[in-house]
Protein backbone atom coordinates (compact mmCIF):
# COMPACT_ATOMS: atom_id res chain seq x y z
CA UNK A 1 0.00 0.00 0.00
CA UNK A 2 2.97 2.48 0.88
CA UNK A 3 4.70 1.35 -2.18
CA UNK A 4 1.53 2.31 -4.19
CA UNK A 5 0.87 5.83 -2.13
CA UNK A 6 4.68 6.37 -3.39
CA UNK A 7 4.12 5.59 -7.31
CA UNK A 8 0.97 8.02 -7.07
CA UNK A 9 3.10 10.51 -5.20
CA UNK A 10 5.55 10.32 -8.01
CA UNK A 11 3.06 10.54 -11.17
CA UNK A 12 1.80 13.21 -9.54
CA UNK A 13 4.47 15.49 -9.45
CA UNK A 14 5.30 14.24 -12.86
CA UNK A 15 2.45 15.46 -14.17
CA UNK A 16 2.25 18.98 -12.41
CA UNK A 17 5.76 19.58 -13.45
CA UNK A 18 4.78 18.64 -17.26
CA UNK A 19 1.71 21.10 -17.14
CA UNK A 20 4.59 24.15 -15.10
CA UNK A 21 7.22 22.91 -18.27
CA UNK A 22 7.33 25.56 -20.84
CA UNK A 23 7.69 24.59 -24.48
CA UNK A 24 11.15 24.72 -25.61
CA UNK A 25 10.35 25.30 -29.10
CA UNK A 26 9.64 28.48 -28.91
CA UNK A 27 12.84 29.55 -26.38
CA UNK A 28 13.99 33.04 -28.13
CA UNK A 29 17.50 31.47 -28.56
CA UNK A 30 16.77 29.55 -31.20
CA UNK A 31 16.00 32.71 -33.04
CA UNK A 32 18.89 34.30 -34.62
CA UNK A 33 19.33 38.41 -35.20
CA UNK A 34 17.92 39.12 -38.44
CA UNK A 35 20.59 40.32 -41.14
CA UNK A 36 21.38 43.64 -42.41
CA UNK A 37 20.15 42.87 -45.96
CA UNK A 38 16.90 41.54 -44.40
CA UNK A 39 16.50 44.50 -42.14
CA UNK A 40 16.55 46.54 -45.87
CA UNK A 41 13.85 43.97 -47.53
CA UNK A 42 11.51 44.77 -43.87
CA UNK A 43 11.92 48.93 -44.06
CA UNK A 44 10.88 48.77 -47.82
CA UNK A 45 7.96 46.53 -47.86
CA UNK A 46 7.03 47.55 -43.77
CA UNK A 47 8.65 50.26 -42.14
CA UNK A 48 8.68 53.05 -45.10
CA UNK A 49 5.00 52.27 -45.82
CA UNK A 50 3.51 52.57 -42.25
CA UNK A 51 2.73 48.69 -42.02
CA UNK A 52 3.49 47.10 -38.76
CA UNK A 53 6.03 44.08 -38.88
CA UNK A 54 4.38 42.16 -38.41
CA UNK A 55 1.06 42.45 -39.83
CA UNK A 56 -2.60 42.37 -38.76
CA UNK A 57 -5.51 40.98 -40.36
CA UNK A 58 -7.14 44.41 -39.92
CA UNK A 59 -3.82 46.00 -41.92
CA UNK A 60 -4.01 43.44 -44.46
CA UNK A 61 -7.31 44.26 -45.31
CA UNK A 62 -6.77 47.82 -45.35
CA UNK A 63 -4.51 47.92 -48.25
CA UNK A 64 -6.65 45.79 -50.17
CA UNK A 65 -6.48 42.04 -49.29
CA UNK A 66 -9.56 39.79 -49.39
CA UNK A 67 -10.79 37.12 -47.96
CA UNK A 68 -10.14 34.17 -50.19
CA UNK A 69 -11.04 31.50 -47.31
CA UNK A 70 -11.78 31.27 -43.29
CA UNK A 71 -8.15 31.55 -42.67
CA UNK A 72 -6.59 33.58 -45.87
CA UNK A 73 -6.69 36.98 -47.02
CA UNK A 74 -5.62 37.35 -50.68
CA UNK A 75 -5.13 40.07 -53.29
CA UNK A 76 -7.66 39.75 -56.20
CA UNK A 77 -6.44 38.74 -59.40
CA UNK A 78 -2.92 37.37 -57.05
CA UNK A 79 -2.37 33.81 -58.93
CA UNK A 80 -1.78 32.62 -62.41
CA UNK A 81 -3.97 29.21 -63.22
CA UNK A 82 -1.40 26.68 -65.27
CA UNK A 83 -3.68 23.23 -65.19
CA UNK A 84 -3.89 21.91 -61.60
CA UNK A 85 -0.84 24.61 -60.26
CA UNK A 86 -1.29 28.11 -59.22
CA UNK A 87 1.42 30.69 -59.09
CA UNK A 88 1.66 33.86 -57.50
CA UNK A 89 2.50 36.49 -60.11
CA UNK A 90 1.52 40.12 -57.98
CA UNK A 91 4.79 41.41 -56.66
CA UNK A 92 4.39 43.38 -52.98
CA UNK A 93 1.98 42.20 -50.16
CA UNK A 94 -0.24 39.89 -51.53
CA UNK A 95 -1.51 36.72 -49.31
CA UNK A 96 -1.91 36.84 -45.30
CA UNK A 97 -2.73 33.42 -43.74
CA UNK A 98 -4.05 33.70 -39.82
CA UNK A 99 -4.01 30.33 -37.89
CA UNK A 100 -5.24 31.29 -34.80
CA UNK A 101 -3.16 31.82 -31.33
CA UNK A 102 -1.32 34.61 -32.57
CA UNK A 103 -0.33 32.74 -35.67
CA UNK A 104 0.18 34.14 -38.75
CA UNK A 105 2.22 33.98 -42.41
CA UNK A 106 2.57 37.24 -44.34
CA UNK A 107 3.51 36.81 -47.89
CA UNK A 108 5.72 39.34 -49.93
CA UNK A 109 6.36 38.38 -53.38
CA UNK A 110 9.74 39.62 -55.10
CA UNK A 111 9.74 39.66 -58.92
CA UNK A 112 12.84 39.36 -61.70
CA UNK A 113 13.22 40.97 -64.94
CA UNK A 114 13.83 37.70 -66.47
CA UNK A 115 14.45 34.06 -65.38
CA UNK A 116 17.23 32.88 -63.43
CA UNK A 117 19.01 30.23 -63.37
CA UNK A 118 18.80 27.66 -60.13
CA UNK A 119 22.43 28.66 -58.83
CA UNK A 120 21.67 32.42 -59.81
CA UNK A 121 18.31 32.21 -58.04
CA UNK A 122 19.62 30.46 -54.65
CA UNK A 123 23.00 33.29 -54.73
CA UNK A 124 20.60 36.38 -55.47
CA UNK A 125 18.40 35.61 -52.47
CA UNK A 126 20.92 34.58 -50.29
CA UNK A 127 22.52 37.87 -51.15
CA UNK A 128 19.29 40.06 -50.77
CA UNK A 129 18.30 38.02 -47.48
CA UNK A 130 21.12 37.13 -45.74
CA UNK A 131 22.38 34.06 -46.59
CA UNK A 132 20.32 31.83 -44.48
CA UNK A 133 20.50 29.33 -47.11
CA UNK A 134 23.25 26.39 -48.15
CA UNK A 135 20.88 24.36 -50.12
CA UNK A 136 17.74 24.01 -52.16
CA UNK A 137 15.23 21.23 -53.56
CA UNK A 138 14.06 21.74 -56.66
CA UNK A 139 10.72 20.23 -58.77
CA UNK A 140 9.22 21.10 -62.04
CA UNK A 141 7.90 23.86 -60.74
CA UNK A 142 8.92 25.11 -57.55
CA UNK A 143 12.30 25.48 -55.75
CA UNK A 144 12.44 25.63 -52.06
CA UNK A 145 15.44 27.57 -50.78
CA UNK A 146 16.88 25.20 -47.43
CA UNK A 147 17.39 24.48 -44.15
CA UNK A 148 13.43 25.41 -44.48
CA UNK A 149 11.39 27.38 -41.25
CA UNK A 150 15.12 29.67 -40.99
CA UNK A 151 14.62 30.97 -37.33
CA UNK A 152 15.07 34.79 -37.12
CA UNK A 153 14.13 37.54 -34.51
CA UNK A 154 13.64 41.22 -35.72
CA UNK A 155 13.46 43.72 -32.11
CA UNK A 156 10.31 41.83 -30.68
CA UNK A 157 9.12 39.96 -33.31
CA UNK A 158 9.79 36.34 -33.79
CA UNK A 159 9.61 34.91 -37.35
CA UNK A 160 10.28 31.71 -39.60
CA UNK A 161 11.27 33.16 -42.80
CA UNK A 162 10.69 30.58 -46.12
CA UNK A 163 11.50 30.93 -49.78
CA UNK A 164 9.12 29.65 -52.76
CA UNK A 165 10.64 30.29 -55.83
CA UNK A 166 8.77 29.74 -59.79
CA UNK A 167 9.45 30.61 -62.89
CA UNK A 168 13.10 29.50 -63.29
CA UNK A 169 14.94 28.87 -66.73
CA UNK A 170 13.79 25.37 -68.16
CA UNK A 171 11.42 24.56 -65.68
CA UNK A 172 7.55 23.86 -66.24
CA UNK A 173 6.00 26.85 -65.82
CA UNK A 174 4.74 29.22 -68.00
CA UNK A 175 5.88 31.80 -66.56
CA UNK A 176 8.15 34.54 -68.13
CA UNK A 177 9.82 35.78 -65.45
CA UNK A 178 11.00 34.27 -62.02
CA UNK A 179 8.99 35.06 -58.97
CA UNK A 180 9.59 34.33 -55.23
CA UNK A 181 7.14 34.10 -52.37
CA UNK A 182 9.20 35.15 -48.94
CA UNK A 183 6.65 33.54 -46.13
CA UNK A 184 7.41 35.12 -42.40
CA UNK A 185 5.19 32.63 -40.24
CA UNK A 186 4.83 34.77 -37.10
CA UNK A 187 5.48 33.13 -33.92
CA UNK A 188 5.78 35.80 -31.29
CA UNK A 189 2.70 35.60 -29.38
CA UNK A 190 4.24 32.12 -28.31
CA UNK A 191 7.85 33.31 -27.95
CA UNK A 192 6.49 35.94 -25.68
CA UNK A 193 4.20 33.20 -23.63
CA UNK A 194 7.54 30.90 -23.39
CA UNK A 195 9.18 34.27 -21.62
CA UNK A 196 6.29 35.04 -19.66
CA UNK A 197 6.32 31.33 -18.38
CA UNK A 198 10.01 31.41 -17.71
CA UNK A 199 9.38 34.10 -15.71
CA UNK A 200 6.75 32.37 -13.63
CA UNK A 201 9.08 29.38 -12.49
C-alpha cells in the first residue's frame, strides 16, 4: 500500500511539473538576429509604408487584401492558373494566412526581370536576405530555398522566414519571369508566452 501511495506521489508530481514545463520550441535562442540585408527587404515593404512588422488581419485588409477563405486573405487577381498549379504572379503584399493563437504567415512576393538560373536564383536571395541558405530542392515547378522554417528575430518579433521560388529557366511553368514568395510565419505571441512562463518558475 505504501509502495503504491509512493508511485501516485511520483506521477503526480510528474504530471504537475509537465503542465509548469514551458515549451522549448519556442525559447527566443533559437532565433537568430535578423541580417542587415533583411533588415533593408523589412523597411521597404514595412517600415517606409507605415505597415506594422508584423502584420494584422485588420492592416491586411486595409490595403486591399480579401478574404479568399476562413483563414486567408488574398489580393484579387494574385495567382496565375497553369492546369492543376497556381502561381503567384503580384509582386508586394499579396496573401496573409491567420491560424489562430497569434499565428500568422505574411507573404511578400519579389519579382525578376527575367528568369534565373537555379544557382543564380539560390545566390541572389541569399545575397538580398542574408544568406540563411546552403541548399535548395528543386521540382518542375517550384524550388524551395533550405534548411526550411530559418529561425530569425527582428526587435520583438519572432519569425520563420521561407523561400518559394517559380518561374526558373527550363522549368515547367509558363511563366516569363522568375517570382519568389518570402513567407514570415509569425510566432511571437508564443515566444512571448515561453518568456512570460520562464518568468513564472
Amino acid at each position: 500500500m505504501i509502495h503504491r501511495i509512493f508511485l501516485l506521489a511520483i506521477s503526480l508530481t510528474l504530471l504537475l511539473s509537465a503542465q509548469k514545463s514551458c515549451p522549448d520550441h519556442y525559447n527566443p535562442t533559437w532565433f537568430e538576429e535578423a541580417s542587415d540585408e533583411l533588415i533593408l527587404v523589412i523597411d521597404e515593404y514595412f517600415t517606409d509604408k507605415n505597415i506594422t512588422f508584423l502584420p494584422s488581419a485588420e492592416e491586411m485588409r486595409h490595403i486591399g487584401l480579401q478574404p479568399f477563405s476562413t483563414e486567408v486573405l488574398q489580393l484579387p487577381h494574385a495567382m496565375r492558373s497553369y492546369h492543376d498549379l497556381r502561381f503567384p504572379i503580384h509582386p508586394g503584399l499579396w496573401r496573409y494566412e491567420h491560424y489562430g493563437q497569434g499565428i500568422s504567415t505574411t507573404h511578400i512576393l519579389l519579382k525578376e526581370p527575367n528568369r534565373l538560373s537555379e544557382i543564380t536564383a539560390i545566390n541572389t536571395y541569399n545575397d538580398l536576405l542574408g544568406a540563411y541558405w546552403g541548399d535548395y530542392a528543386v521540382t518542375g515547378y517550384q524550388m524551395t530555398l533550405e534548411p526550411e522554417d530559418s529561425r530569425i528575430r527582428y526587435k520583438d518579433r519572432y519569425f520563420e522566414l521561407n523561400v518559394k521560388i517559380y518561374g526558373l529557366k527550363n522549368d515547367a511553368t509558363p511563366l516569363a519571369y522568375t517570382y519568389a514568395d518570402l513567407q514570415f510565419r509569425d510566432y511571437s505571441s508564443q515566444v512571448h508566452a515561453f518568456m512570460q512562463c520562464r518568468e513564472a518558475q
